[in-house]
Protein backbone atom coordinates (compact mmCIF):
# COMPACT_ATOMS: atom_id res chain seq x y z
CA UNK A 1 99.44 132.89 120.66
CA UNK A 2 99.95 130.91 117.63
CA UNK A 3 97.86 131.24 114.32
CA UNK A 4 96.69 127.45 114.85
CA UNK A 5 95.20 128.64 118.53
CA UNK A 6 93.97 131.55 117.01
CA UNK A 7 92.13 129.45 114.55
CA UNK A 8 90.55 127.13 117.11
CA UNK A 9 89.52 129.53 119.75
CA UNK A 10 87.39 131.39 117.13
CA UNK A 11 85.73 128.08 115.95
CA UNK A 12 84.61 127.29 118.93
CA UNK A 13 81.26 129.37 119.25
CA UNK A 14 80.25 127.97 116.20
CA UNK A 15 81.43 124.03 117.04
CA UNK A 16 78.11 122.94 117.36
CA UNK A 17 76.75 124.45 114.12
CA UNK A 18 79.15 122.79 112.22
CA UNK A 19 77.54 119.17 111.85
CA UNK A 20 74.52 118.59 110.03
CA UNK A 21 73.83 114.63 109.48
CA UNK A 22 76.09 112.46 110.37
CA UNK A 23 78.75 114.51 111.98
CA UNK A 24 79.12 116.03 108.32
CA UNK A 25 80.08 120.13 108.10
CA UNK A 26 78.35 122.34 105.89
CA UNK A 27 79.22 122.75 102.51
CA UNK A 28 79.34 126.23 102.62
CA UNK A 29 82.21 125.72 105.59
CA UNK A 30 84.36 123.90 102.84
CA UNK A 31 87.14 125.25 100.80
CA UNK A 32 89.51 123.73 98.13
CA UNK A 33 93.13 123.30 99.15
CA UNK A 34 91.89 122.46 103.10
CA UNK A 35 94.74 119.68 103.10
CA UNK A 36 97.15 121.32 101.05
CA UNK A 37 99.75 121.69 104.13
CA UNK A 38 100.29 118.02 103.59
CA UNK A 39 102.68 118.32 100.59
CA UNK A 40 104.64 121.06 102.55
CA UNK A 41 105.03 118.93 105.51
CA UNK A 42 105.71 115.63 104.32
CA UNK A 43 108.46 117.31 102.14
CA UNK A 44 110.04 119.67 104.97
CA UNK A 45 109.93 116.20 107.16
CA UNK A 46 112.31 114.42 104.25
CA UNK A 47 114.26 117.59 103.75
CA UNK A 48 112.99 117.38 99.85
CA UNK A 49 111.95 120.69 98.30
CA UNK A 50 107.95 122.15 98.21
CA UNK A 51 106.19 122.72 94.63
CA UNK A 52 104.54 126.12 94.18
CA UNK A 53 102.26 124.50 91.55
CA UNK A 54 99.06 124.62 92.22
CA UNK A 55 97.44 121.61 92.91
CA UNK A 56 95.15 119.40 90.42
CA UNK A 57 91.70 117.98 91.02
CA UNK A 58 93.39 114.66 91.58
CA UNK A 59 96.36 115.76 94.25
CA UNK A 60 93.52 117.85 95.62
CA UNK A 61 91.38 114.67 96.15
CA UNK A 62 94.72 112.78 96.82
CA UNK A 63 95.13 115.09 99.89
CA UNK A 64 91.43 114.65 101.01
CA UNK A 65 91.72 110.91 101.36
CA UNK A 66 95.23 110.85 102.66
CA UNK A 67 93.60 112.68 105.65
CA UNK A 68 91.71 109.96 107.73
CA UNK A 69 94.03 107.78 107.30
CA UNK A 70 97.42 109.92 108.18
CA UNK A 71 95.16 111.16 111.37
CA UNK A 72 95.04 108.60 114.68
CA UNK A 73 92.09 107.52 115.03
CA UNK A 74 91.80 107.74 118.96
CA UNK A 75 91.93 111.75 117.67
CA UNK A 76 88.73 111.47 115.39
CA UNK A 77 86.73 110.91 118.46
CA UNK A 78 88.22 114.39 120.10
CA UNK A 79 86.27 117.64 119.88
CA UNK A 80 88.98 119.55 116.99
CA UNK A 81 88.37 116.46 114.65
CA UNK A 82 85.91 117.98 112.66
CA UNK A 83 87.51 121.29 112.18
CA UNK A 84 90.85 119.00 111.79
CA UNK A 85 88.99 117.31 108.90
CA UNK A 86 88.13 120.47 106.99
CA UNK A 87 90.59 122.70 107.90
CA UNK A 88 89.10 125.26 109.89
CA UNK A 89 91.87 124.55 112.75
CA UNK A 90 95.07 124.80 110.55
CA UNK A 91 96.30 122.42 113.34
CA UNK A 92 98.78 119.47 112.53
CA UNK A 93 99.86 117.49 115.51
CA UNK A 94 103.92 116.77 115.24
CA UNK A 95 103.24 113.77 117.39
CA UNK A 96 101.88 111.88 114.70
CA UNK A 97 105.40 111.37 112.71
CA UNK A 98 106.08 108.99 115.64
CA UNK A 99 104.19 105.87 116.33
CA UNK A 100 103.05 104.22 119.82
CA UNK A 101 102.42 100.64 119.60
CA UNK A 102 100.15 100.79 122.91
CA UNK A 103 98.69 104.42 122.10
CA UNK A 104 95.57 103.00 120.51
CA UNK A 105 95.11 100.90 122.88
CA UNK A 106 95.96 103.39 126.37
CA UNK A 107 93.32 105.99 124.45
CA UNK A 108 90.94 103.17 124.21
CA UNK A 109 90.66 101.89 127.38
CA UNK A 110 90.57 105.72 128.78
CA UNK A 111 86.63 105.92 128.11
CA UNK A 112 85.20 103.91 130.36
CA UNK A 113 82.54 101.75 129.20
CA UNK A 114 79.67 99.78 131.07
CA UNK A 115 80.50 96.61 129.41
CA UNK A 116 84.26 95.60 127.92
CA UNK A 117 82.54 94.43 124.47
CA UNK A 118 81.84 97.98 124.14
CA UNK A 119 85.56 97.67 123.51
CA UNK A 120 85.67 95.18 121.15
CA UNK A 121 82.48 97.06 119.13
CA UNK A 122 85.11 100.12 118.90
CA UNK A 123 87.99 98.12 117.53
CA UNK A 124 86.00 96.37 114.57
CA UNK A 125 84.47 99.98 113.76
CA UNK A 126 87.39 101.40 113.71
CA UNK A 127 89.25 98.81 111.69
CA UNK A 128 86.22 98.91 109.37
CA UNK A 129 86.36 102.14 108.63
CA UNK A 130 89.60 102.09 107.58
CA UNK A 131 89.13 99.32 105.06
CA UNK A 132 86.05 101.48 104.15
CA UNK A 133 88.95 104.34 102.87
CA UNK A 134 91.78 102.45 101.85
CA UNK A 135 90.27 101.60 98.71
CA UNK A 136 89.03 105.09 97.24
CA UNK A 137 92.41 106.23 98.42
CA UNK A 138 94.28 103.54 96.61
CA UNK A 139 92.04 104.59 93.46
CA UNK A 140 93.48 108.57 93.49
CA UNK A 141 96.74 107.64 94.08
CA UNK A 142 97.28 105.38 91.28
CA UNK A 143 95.90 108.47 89.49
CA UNK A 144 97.82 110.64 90.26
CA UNK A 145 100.93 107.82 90.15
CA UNK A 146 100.27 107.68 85.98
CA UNK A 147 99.28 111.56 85.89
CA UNK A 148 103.21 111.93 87.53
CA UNK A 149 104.91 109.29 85.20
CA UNK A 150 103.16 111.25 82.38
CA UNK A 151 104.75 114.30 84.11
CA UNK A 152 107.77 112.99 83.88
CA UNK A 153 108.30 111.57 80.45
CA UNK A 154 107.06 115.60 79.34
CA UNK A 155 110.21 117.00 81.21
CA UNK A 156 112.46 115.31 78.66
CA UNK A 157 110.83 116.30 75.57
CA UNK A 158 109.14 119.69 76.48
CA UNK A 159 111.38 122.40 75.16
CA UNK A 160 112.34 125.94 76.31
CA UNK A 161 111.54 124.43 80.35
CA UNK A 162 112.58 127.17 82.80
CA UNK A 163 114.57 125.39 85.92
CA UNK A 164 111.99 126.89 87.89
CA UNK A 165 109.44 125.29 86.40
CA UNK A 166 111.24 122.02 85.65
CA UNK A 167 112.26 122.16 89.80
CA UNK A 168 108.80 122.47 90.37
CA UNK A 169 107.34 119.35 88.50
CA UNK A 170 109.86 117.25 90.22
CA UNK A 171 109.39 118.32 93.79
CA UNK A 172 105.29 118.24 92.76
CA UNK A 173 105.98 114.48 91.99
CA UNK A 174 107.73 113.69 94.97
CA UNK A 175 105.63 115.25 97.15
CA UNK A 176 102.70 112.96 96.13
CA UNK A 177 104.97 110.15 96.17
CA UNK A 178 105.93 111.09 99.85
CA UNK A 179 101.92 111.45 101.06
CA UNK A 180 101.16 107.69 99.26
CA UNK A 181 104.08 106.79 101.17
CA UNK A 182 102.51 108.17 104.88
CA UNK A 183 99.39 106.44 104.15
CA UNK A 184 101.23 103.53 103.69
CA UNK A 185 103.12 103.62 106.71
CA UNK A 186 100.31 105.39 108.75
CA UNK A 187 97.90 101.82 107.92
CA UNK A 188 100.54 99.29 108.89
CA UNK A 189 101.33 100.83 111.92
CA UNK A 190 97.79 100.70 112.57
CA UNK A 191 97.28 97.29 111.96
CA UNK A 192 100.11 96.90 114.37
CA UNK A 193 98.44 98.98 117.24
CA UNK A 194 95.09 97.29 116.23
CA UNK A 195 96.54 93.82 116.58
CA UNK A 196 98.38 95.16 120.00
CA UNK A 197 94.67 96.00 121.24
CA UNK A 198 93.02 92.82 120.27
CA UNK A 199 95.77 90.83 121.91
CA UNK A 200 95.02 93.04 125.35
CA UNK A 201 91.25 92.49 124.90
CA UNK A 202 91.87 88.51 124.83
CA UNK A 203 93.70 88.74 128.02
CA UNK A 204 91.46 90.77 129.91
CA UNK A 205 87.61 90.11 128.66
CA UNK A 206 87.86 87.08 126.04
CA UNK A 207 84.89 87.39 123.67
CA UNK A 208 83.49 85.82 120.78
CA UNK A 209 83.78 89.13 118.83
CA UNK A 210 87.35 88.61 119.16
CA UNK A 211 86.87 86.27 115.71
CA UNK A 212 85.26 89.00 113.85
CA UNK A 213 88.16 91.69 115.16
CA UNK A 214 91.10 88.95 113.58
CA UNK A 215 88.62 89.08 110.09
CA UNK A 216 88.76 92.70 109.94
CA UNK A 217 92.52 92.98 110.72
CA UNK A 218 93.12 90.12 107.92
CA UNK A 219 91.30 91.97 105.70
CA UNK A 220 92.72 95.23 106.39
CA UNK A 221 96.26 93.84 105.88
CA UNK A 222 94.64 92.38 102.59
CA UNK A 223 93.66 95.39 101.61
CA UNK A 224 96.91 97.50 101.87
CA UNK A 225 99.01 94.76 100.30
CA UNK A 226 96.34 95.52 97.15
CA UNK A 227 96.74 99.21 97.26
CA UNK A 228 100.45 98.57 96.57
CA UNK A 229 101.25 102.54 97.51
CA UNK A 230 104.88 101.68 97.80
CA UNK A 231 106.96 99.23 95.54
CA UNK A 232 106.85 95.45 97.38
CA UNK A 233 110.10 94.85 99.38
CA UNK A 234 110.89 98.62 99.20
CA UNK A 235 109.76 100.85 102.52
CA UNK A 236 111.36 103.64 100.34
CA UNK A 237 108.87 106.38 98.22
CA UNK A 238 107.66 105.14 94.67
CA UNK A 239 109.38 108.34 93.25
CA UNK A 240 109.26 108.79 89.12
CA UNK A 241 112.15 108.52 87.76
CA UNK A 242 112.83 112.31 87.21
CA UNK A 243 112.28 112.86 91.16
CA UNK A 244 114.12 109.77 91.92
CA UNK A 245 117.33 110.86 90.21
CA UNK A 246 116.93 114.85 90.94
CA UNK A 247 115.88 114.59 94.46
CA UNK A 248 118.50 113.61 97.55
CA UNK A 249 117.86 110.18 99.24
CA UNK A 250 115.01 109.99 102.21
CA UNK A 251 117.16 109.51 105.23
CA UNK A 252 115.30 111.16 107.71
């Protein structure tokens, strides 16, 4: 059985201690570094290389915020997505590298629901929630985005840099330049599945909530144009310059 399994069957007695208020877990169920598997798996994904450097306050955060957003959000509804969320499962789901227009939608209509504008209700929530995150997210990364360029300039003046050291900096740096990256692309294929939902909704149960669903989207698509987490034009990683010129091109 793998460690993952392991992890979740072990969890489960204790499933229904975990939330307090508000679906929140315990603090004393927390630990640092719960999302740290996201630098090692974006980077094995691109075939770039993984920094043993531990990570800052800010990729830490980074990390955190990257979560909710990286994660479907038909799965935040499931029974693992709270021990998903704090890493108590160790479990990362391969099937999110690959997106499904009509997913969102499929997982959505699979609960059924006395009334259809119980649908629509789920749909703005959903798409307000993630306008609710991009924002703090959008904060950290530029963070981290000037912590990395100062990074960067310091590999060409510090002296007496090991090549271990110097190898770690750069894959550090494009490692968080990979994760701003998947949020990016995780939020506009959203939009896209979101839009795909709202255009299903019209057909089969037109509503007048079908306005405020459109204001949402607009303003979600609003809202990741602002957080600029990849250059404009580019679909490529914002790499520093020293990652950018060390590190082989993202073809994968």
């Amino acid at each position: 059985m793998k460690l993952h399994k392991v992890r979740v069957l072990l969890c489960l007695p204790i499933i229904g201690c975990l939330n307090t208020d508000f679906g929140r877990v315990r603090p004393t169920l927390r630990s640092d570094d719960i999302h740290r598997w996201m630098g090692p798996a974006v980077t094995e994904r691109y075939g770039e290389a993984e920094s043993a450097f531990p990570l800052t306050d800010e990729e830490r955060t980074l990390r955190d915020l990257a979560y909710p957003l990286i994660e479907p959000p038909y799965d935040r509804q499931r029974w693992y997505s709270v021990l998903n969320e704090y890493g108590l499962s160790g479990m990362f789901l391969q099937t999110w590298w690959y997106y499904d227009q009509a997913a969102y939608t499929a997982e959505m209509f699979a609960v059924p629901a006395r009334s259809t504008e119980t649908y629509y209700a789920r749909l703005i929530r959903d798409i307000r929630n993630d306008n609710v995150r991009i924002g703090p997210f959008a904060r950290v990364a530029r963070v981290v985005s000037d912590m990395d360029a100062r990074r960067d300039k310091a590999l060409r003046y510090v002296s007496n840099l090991g090549n271990r050291e110097h190898g770690n900096a750069v894959a550090r740096m494009t490692e968080n330049a990979l994760i701003a990256r998947w949020v990016h692309q995780s939020l506009m294929e959203r939009t896209y599945a979101y839009n795909f939902a709202l255009e299903k909704l019209v057909v089969i149960a037109p509503s007048p909530q079908a306005a405020e669903v459109e204001r949402q989207l607009n303003l979600m698509r609003a809202n990741i144009a602002e957080a600029a987490l990849v250059p404009r034009g580019s679909m490529g990683p914002w790499l520093p310059k020293a990652a950018a010129s060390a590190a082989p091109p993202v073809s994968k």
